[in-house]
N, C-alpha and C. Protein backbone atom coordinates (compact mmCIF):
# COMPACT_ATOMS: atom_id res chain seq x y z
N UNK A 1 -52.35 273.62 121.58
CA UNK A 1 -52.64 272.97 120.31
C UNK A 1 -51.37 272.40 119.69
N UNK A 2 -50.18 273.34 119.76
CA UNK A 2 -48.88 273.00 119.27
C UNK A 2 -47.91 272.27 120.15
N UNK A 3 -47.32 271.48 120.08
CA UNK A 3 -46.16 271.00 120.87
C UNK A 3 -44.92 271.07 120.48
N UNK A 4 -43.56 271.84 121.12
CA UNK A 4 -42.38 272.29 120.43
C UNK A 4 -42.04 270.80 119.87
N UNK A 5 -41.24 270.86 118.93
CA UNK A 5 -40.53 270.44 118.48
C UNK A 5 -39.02 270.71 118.23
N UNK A 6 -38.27 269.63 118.20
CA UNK A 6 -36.93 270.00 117.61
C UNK A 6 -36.57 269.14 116.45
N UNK A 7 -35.70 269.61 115.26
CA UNK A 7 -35.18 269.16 114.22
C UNK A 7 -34.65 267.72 114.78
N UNK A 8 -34.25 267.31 115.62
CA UNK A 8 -33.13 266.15 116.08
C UNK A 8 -34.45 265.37 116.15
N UNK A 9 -35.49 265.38 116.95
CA UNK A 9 -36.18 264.46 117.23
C UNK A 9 -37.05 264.31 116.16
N UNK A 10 -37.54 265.33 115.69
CA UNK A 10 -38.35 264.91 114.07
C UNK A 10 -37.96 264.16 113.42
N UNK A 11 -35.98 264.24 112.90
CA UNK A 11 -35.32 263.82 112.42
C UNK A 11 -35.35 262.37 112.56
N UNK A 12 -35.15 261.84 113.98
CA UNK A 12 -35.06 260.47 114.35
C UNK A 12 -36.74 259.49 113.98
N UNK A 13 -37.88 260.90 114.05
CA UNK A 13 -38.79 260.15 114.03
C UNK A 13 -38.83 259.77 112.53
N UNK A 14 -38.71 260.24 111.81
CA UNK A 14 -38.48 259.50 110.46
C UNK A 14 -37.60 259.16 109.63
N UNK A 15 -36.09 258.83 110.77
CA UNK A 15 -35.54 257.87 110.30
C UNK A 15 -34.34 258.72 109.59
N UNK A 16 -34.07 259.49 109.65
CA UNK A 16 -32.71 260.73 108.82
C UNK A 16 -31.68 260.94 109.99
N UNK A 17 -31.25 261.69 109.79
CA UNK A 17 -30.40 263.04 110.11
C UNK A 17 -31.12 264.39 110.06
N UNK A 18 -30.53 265.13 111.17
CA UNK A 18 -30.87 266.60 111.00
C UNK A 18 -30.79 267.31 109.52
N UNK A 19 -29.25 266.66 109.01
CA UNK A 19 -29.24 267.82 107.79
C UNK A 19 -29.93 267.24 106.66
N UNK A 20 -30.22 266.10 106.54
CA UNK A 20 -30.84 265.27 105.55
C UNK A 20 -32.02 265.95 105.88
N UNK A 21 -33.06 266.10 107.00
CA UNK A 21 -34.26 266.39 107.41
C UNK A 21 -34.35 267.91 106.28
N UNK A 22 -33.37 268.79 106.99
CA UNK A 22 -33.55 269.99 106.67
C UNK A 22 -33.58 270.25 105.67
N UNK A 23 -32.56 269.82 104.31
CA UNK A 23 -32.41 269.84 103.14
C UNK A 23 -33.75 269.51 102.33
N UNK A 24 -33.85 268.14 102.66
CA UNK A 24 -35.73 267.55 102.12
C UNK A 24 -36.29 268.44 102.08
N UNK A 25 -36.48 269.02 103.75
CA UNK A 25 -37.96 269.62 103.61
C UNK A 25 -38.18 270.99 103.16
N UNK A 26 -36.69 271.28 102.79
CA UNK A 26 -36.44 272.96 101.97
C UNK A 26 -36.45 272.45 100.48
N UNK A 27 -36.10 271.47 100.32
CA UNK A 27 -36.72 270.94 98.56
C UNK A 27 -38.28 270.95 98.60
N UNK A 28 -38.85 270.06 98.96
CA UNK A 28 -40.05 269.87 99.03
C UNK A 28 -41.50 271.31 99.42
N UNK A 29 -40.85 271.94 100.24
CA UNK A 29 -42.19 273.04 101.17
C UNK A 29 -41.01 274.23 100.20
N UNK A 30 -40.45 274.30 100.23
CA UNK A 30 -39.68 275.86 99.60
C UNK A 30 -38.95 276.85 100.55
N UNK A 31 -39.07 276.08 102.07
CA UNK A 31 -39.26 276.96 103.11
C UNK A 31 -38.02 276.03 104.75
N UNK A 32 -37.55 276.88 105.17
CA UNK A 32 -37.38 275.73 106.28
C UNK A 32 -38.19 275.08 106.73
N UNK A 33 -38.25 274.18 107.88
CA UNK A 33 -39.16 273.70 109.11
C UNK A 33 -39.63 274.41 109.63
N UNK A 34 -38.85 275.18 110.48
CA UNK A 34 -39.35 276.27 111.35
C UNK A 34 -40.29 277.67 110.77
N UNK A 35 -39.82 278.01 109.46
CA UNK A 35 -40.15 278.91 108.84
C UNK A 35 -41.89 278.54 107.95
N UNK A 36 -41.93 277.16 107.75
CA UNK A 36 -43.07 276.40 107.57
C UNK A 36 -44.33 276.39 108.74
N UNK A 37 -43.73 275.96 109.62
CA UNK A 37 -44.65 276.04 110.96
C UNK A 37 -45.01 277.21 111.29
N UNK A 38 -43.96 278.60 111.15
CA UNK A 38 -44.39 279.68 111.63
C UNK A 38 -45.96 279.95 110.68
N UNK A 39 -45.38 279.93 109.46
CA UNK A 39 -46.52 280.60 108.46
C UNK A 39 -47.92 279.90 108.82
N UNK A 40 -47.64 278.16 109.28
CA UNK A 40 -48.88 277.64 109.20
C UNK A 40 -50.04 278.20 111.16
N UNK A 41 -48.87 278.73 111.74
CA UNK A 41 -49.21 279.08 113.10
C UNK A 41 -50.02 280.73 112.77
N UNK A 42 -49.48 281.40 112.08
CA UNK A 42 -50.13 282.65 111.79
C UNK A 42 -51.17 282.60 111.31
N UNK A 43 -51.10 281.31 110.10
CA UNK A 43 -52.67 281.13 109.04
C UNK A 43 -53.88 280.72 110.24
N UNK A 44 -53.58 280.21 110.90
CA UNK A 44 -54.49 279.66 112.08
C UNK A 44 -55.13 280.81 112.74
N UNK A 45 -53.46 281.40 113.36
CA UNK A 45 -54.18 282.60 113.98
C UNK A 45 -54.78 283.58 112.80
N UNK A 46 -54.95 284.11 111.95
CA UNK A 46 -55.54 284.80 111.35
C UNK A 46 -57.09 284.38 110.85
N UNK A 47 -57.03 282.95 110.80
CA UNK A 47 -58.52 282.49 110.42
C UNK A 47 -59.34 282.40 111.81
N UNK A 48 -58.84 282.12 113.31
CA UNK A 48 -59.52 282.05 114.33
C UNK A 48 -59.53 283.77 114.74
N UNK A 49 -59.29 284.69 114.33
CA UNK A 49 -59.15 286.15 114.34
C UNK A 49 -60.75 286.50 113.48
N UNK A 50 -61.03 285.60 112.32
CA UNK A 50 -61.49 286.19 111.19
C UNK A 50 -62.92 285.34 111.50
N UNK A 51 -62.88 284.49 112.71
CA UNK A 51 -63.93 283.62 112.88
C UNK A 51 -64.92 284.48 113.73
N UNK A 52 -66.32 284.21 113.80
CA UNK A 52 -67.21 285.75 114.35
C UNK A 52 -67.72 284.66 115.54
N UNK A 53 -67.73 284.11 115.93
CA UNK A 53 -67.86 282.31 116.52
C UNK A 53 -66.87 282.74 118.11
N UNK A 54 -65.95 282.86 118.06
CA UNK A 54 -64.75 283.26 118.87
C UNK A 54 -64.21 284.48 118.96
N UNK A 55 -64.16 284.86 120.54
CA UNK A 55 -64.01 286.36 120.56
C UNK A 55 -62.69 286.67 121.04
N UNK A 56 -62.58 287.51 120.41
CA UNK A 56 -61.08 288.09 120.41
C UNK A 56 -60.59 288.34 122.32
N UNK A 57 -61.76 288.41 123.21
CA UNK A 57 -61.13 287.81 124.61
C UNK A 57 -60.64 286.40 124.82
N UNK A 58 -61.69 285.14 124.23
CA UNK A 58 -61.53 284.05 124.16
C UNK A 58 -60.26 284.09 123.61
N UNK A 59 -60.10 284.35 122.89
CA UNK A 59 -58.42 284.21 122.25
C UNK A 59 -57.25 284.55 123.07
N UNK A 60 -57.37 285.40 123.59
CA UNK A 60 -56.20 285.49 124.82
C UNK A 60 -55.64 284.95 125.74
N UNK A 61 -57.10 284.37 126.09
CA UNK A 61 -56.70 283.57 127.65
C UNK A 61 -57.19 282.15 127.05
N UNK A 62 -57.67 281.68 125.50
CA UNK A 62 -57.47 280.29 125.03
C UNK A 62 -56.07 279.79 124.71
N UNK A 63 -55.47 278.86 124.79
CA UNK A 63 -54.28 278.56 123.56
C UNK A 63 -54.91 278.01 122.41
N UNK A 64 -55.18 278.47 121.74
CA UNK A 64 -55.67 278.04 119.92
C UNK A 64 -54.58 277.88 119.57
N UNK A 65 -53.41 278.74 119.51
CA UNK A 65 -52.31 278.69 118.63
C UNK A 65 -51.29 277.94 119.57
């Protein structure tokens, strides 16, 4: 579902710098990049956890997250 990313290439995709990138997006989210994505990767996994639809085998051997 996810594809890594790195700061450099995010960076280029919209046109900054790494530290320009980083700074923004710790003004803006409150949070690093990385530290942003983590939280939004857990919220996922916790709502496909909380889903009765999908079974907690399916989840193992799916990549959802």
């Amino acid at each position: 579902m996810y594809k890594t990313a790195t700061l450099v290439a995010l960076s280029q995709i919209v046109g900054t710098n790494e530290y320009t990138l980083k700074r923004g997006f710790r003004e803006v989210f409150g949070a690093t990049f990385f530290g942003f994505w983590t939280e939004l990767k857990m919220q996922n996994a916790q709502n496909l956890l909380l889903d009765d639809e999908i079974s907690i085998g399916d989840l193992t051997i799916t990549p959802y997250i």
